[in-house]
N, C-alpha and C. Protein backbone atom coordinates (compact mmCIF):
# COMPACT_ATOMS: atom_id res chain seq x y z
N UNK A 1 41.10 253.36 147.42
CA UNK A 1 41.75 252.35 146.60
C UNK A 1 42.88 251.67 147.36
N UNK A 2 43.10 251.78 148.73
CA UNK A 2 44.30 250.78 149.29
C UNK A 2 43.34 249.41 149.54
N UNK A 3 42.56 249.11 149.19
CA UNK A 3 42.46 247.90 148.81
C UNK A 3 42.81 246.84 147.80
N UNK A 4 43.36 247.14 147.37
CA UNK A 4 44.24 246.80 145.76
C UNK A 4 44.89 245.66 146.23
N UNK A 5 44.73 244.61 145.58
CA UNK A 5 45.75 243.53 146.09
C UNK A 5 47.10 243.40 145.16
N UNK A 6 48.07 242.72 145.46
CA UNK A 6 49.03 242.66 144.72
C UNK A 6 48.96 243.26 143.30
N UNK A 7 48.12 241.59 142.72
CA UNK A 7 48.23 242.24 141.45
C UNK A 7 47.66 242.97 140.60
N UNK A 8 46.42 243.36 141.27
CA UNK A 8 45.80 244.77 140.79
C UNK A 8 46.69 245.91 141.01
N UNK A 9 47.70 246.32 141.77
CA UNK A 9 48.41 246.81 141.79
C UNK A 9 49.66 246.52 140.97
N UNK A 10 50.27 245.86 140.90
CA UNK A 10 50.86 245.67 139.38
C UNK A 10 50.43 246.46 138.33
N UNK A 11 49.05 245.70 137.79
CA UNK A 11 48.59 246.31 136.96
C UNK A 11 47.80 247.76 136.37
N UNK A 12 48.05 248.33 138.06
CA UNK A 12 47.77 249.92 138.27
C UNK A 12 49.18 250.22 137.45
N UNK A 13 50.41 249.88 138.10
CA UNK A 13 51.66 250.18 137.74
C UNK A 13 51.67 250.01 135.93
N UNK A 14 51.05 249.14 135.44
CA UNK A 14 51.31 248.61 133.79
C UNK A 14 50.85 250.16 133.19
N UNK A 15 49.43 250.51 133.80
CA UNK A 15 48.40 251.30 133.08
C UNK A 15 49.60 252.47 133.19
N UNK A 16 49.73 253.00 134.54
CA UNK A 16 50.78 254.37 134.62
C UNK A 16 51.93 254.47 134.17
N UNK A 17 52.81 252.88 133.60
CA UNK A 17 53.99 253.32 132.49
C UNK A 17 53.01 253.44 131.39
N UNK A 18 51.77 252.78 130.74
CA UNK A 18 51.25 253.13 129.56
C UNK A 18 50.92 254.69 129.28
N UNK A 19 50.27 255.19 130.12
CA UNK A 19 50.04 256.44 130.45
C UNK A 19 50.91 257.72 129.98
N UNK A 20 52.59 257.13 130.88
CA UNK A 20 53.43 257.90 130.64
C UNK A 20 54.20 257.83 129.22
N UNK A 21 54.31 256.03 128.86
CA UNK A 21 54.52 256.19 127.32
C UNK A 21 53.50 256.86 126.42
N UNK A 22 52.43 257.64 126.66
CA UNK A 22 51.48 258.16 125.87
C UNK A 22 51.76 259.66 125.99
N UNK A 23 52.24 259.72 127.05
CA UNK A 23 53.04 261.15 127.69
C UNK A 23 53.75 261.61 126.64
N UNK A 24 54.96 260.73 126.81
CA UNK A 24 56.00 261.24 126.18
C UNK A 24 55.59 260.96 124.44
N UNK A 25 54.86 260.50 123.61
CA UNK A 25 54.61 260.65 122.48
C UNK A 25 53.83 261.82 122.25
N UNK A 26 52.72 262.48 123.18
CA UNK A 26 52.71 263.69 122.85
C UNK A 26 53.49 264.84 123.32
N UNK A 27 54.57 264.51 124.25
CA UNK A 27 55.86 265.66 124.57
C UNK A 27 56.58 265.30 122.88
N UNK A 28 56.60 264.33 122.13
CA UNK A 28 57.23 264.32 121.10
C UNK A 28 56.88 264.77 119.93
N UNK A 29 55.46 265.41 119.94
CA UNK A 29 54.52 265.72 119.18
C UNK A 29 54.39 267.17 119.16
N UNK A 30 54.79 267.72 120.63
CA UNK A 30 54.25 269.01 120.36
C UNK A 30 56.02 269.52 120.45
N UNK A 31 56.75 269.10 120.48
CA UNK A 31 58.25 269.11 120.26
C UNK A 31 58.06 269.76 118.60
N UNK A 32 58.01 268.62 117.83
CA UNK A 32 58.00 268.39 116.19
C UNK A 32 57.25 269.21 116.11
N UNK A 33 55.49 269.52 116.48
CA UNK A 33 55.33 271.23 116.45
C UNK A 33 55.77 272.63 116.23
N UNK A 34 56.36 272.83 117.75
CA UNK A 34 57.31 273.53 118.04
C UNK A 34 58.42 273.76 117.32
N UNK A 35 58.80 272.76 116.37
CA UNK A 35 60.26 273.26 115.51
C UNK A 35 59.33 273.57 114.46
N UNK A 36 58.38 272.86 113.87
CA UNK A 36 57.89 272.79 112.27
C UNK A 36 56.83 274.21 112.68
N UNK A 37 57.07 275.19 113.70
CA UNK A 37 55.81 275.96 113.36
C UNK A 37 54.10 276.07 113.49
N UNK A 38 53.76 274.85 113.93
CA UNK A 38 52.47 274.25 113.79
C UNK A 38 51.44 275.03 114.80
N UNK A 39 51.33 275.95 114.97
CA UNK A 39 50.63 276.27 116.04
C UNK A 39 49.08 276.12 116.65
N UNK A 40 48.41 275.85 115.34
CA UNK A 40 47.33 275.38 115.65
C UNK A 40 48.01 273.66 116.41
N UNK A 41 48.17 273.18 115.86
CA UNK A 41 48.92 272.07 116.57
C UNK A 41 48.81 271.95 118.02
N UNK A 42 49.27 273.25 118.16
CA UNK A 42 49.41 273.21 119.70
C UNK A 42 48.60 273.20 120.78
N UNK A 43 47.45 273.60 120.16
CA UNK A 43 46.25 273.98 121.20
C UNK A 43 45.87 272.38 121.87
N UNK A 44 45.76 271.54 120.55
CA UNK A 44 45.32 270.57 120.60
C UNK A 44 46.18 269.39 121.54
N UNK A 45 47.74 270.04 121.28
CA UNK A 45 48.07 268.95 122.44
C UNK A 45 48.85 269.39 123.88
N UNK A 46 48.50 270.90 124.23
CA UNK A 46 48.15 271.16 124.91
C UNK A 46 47.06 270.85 125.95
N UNK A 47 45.86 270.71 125.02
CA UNK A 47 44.84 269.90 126.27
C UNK A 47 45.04 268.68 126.28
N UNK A 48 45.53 268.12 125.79
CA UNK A 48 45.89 266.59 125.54
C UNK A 48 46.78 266.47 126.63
N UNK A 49 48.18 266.96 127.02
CA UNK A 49 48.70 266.76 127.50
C UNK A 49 48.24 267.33 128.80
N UNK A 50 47.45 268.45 129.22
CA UNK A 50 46.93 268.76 130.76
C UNK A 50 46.04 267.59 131.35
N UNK A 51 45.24 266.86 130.52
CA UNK A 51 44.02 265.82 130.76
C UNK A 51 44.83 264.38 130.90
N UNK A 52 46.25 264.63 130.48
CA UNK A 52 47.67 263.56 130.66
C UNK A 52 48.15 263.34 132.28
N UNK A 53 48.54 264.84 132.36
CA UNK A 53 49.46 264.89 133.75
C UNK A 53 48.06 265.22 134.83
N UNK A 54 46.90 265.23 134.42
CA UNK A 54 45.93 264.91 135.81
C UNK A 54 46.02 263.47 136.22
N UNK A 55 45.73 263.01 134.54
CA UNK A 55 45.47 261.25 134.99
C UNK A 55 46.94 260.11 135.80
N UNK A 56 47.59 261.29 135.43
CA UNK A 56 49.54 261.00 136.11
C UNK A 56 49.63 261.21 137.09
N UNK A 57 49.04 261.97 137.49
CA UNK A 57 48.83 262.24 139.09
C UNK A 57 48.39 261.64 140.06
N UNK A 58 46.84 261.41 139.29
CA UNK A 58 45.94 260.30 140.16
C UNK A 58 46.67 259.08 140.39
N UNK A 59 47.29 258.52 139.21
CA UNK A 59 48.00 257.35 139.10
C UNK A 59 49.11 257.41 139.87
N UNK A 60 49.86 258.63 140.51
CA UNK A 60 51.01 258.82 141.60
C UNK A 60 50.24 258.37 142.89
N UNK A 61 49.05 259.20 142.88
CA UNK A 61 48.66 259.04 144.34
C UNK A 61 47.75 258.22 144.82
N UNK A 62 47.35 257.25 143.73
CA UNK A 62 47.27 255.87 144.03
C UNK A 62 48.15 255.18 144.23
N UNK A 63 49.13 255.06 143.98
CA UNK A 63 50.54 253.98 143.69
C UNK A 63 50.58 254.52 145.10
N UNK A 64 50.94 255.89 145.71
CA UNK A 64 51.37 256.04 147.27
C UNK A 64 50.42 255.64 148.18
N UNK A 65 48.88 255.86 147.94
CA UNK A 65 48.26 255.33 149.11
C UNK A 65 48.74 253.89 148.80
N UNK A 66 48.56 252.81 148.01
CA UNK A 66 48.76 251.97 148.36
C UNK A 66 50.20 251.13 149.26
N UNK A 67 51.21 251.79 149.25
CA UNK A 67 52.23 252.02 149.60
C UNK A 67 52.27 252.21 151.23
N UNK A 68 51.18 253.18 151.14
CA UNK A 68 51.53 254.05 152.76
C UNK A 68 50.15 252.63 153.39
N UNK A 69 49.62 252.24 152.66
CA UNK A 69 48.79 251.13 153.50
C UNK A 69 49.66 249.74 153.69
N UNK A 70 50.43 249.63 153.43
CA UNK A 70 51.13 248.30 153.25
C UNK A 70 52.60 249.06 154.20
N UNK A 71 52.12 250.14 154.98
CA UNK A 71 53.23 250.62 156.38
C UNK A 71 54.69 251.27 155.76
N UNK A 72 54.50 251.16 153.75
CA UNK A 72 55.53 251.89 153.40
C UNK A 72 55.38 253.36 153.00
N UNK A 73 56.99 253.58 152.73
CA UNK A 73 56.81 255.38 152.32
C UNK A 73 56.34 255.78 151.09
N UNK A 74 55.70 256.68 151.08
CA UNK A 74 55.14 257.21 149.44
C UNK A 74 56.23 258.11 148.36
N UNK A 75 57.30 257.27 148.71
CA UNK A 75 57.76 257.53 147.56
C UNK A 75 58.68 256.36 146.96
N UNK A 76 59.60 257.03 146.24
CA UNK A 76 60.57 255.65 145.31
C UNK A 76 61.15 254.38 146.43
N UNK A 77 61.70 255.69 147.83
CA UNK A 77 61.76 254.44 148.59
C UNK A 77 60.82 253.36 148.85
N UNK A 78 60.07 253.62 148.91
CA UNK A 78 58.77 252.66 149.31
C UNK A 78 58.72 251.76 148.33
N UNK A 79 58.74 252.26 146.80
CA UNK A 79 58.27 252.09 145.72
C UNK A 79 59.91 250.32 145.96
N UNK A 80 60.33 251.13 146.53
CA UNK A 80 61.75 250.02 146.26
C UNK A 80 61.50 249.28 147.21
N UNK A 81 61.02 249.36 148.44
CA UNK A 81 61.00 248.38 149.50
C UNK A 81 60.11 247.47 149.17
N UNK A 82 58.64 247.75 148.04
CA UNK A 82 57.71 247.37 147.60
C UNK A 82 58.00 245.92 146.63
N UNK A 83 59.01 246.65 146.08
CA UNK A 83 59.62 245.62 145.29
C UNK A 83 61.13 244.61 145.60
N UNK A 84 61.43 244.86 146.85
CA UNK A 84 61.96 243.61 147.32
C UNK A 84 61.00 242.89 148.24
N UNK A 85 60.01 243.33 148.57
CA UNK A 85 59.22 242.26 149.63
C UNK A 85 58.45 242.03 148.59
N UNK A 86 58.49 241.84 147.17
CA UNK A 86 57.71 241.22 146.38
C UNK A 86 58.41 240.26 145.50
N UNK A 87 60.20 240.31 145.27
CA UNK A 87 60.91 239.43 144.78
C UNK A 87 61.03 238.85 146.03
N UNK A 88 61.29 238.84 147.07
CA UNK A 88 61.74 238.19 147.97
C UNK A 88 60.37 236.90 148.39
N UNK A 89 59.59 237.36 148.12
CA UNK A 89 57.98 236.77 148.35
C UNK A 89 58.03 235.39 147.28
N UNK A 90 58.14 236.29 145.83
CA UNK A 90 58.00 235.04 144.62
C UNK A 90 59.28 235.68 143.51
N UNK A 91 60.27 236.30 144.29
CA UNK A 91 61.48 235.80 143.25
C UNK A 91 61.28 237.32 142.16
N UNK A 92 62.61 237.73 141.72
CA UNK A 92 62.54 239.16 140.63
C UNK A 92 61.47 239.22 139.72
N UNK A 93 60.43 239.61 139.51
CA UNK A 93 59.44 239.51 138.47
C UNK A 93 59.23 240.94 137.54
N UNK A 94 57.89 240.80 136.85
CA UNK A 94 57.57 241.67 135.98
C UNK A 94 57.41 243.11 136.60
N UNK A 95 57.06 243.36 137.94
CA UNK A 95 56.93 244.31 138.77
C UNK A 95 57.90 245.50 138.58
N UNK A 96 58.91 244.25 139.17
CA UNK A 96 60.69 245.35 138.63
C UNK A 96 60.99 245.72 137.40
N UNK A 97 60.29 245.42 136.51
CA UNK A 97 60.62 245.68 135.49
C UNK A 97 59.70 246.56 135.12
N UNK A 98 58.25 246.59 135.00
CA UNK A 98 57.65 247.86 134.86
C UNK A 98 58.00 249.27 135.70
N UNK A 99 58.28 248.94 136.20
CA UNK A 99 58.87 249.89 137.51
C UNK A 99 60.23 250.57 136.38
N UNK A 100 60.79 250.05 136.73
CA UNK A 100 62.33 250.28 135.78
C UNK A 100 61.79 251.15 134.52
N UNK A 101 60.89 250.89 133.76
CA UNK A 101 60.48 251.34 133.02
C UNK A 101 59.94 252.18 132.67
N UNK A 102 58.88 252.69 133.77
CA UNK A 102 58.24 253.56 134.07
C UNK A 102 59.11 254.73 134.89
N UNK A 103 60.20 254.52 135.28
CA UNK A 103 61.21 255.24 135.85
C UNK A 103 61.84 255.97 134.44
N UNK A 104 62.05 254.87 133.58
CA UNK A 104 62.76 255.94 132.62
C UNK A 104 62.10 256.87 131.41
N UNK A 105 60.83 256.23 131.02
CA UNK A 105 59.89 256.94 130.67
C UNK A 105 59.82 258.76 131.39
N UNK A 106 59.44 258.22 132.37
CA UNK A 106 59.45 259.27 133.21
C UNK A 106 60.40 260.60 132.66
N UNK A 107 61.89 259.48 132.72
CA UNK A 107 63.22 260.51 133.06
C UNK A 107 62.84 261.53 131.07
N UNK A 108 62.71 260.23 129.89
CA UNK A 108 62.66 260.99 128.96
C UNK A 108 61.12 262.01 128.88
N UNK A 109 60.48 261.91 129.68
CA UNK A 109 59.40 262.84 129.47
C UNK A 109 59.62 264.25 130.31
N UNK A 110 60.47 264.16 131.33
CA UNK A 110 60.95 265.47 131.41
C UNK A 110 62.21 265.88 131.00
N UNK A 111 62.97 265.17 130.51
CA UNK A 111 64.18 265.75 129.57
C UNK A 111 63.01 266.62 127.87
N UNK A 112 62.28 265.58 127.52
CA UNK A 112 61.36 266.26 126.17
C UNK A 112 60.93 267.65 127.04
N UNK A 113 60.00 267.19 128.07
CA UNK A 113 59.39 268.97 128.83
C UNK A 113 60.11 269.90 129.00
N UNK A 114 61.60 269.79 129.54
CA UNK A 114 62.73 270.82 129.42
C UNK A 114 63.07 271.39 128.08
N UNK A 115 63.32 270.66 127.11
CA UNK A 115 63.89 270.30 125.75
C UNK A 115 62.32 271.60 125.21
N UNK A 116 60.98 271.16 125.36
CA UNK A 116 60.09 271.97 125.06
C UNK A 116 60.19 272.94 125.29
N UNK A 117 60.06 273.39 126.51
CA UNK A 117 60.41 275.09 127.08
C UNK A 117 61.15 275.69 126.82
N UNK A 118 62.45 275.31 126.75
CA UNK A 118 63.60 276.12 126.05
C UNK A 118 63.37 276.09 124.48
N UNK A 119 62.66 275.29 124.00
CA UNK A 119 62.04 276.25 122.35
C UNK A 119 61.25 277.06 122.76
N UNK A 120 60.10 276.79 123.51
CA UNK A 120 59.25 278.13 123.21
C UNK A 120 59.82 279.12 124.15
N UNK A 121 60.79 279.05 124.81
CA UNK A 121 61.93 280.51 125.55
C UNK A 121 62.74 281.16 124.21
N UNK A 122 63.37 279.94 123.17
CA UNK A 122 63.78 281.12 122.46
C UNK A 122 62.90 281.54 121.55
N UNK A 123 62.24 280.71 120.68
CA UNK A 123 60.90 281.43 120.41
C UNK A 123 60.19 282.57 120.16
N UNK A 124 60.20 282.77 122.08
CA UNK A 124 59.43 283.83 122.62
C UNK A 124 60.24 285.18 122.68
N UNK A 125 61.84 284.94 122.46
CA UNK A 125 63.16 285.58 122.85
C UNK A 125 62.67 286.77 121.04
N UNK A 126 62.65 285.33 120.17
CA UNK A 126 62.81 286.00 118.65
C UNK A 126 61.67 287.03 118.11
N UNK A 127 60.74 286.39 119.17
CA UNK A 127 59.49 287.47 118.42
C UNK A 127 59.50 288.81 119.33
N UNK A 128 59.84 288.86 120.38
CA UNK A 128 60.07 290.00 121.01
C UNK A 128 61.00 290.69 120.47
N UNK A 129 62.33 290.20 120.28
CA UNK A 129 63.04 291.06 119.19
C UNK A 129 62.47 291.63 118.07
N UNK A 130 61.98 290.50 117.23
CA UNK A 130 61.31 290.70 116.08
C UNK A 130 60.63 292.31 116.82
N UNK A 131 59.88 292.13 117.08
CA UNK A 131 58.81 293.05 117.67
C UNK A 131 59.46 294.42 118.16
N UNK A 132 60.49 294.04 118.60
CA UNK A 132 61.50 295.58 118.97
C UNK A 132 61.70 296.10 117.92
N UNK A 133 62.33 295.47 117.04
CA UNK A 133 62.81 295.85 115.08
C UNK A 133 61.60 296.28 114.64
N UNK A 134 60.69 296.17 114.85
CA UNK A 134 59.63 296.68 113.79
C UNK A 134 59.11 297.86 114.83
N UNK A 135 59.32 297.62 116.10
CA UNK A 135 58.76 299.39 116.66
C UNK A 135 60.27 300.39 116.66
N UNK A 136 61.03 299.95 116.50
CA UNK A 136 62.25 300.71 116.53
C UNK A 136 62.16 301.35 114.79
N UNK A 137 62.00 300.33 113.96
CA UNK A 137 61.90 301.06 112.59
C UNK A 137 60.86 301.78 111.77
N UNK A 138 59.52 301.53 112.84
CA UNK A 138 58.26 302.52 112.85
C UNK A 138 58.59 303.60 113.88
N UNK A 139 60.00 303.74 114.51
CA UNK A 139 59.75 304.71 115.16
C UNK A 139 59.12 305.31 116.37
N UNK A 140 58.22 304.16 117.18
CA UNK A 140 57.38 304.21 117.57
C UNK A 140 57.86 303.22 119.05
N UNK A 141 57.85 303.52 120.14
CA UNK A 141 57.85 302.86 121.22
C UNK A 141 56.54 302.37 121.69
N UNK A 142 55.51 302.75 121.60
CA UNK A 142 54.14 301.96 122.08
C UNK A 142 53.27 302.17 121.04
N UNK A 143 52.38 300.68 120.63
CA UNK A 143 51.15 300.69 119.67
C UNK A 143 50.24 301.66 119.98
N UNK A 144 50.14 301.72 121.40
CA UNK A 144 48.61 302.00 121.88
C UNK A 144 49.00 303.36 122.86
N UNK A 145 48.54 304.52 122.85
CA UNK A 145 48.33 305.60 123.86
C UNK A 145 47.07 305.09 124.86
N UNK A 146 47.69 306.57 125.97
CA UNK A 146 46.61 305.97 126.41
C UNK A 146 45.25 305.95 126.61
N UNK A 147 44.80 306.37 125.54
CA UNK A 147 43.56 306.27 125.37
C UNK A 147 43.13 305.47 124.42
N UNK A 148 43.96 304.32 124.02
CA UNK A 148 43.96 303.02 123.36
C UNK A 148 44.32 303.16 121.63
């Protein structure tokens, strides 16, 4: 795919902020889950969201080959040099601005992914307690001997 011309590339860039705004509505989804209990919930956007961050990926490492074919670096730098030899070409455009956008998308989809984990850390904190309290008041340090 480093054949991509300009503005097929642009519009690689449109699809991968769409992508990531689809991201972060299901990081917001399995959030509201996560507090309301929903656990079947979860399965579902669980795969939702793994079949997310593949297609996020691909969409990274397209954006870099095309980058590293046009003699720049595969990353933000590039991503920035990309976009002054493209205002400088025809002037500040829509480019910078999906860009910008897709930058902050980004930033709230791993502030939500952090924000996620630390629920299901404490969560995971309460039911293990939970779980201590009820073998401590059965008396009992292990369900299972070992012979099951």
């Amino acid at each position: 795919m480093n054949d991509l011309t300009g503005a097929e590339f642009v519009t690689s860039l449109r699809l991968e902020r769409d992508e990531v705004q689809a991201f972060v509505e299901i990081l917001e989804r399995e959030q509201n889950a996560l507090i309301q209990g929903e656990g079947e919930d979860l399965d579902f956007l669980a795969s939702n969201k793994a079949q997310m961050v593949k297609q996020l990926a691909d969409f990274g490492e397209q954006r870099n080959r095309y980058l590293a074919s046009r003699g720049l670096a595969r990353d933000s730098k590039g991503m920035d040099a990309w976009l002054v030899e493209g205002a400088s070409a025809k002037g500040p455009g829509a480019s910078t601005a999906v860009w910008s956008d897709l930058l902050r998308l980004a930033r709230i989809a791993q502030q939500l992914n952090r924000t996620n984990g630390a629920i299901i850390v404490t969560r995971l904190q309460n039911y293990q307690r939970a779980f201590a309290a009820l073998q401590g008041a059965a008396g009992t340090t292990a369900l299972y001997g070992p012979k099951g």
